[in-house]
Protein backbone atom coordinates (compact mmCIF):
# COMPACT_ATOMS: atom_id res chain seq x y z
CA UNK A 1 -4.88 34.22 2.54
CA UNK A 2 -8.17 33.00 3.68
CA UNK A 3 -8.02 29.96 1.04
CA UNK A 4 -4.69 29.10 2.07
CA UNK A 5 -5.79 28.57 5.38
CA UNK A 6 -8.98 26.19 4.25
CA UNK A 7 -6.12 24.30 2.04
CA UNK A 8 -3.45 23.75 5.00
CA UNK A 9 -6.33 23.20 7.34
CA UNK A 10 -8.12 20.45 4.56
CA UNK A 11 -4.73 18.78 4.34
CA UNK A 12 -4.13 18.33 8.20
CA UNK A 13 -7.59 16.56 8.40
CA UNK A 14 -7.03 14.47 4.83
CA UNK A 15 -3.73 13.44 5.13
CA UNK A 16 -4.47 11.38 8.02
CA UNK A 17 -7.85 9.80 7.04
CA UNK A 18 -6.70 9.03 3.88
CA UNK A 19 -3.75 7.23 5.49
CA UNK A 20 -6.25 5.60 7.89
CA UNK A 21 -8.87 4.46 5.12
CA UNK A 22 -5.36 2.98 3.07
CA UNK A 23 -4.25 0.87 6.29
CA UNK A 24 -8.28 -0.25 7.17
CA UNK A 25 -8.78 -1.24 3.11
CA UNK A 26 -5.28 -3.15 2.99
CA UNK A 27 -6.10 -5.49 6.23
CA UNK A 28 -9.42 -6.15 5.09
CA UNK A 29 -8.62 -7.36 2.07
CA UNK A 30 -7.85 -10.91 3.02
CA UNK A 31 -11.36 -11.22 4.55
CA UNK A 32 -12.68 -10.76 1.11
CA UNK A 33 -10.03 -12.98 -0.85
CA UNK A 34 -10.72 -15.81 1.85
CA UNK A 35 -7.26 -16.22 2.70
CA UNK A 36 -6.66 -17.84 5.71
CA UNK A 37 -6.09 -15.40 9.09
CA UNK A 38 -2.66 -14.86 10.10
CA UNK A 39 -1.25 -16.42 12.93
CA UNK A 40 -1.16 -13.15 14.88
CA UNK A 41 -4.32 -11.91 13.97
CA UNK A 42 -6.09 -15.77 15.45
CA UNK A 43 -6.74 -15.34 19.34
CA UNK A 44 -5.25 -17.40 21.72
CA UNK A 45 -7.45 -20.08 23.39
């Protein structure tokens, strides 16, 4: 019982890092590829 707790309580914390880590890699990628920025992600002078 005691590792199913650990297990549920391990996959409540991972799911969402590992879903935060996924979204922070895929929008930094185009600082590495030098792609130009996006015309939303460019501030407004």
């Amino acid at each position: 019982m005691n590792s199913v707790k650990i297990l549920a309580a391990w996959f409540l914390v991972g799911l969402p890092l590992a879903w935060g880590v996924f979204h922070s890699v895929q929008r930094s990628l185009p600082l590495f590829r030098g792609a130009p920025p996006t015309p939303a992600a460019v501030a407004p002078r």
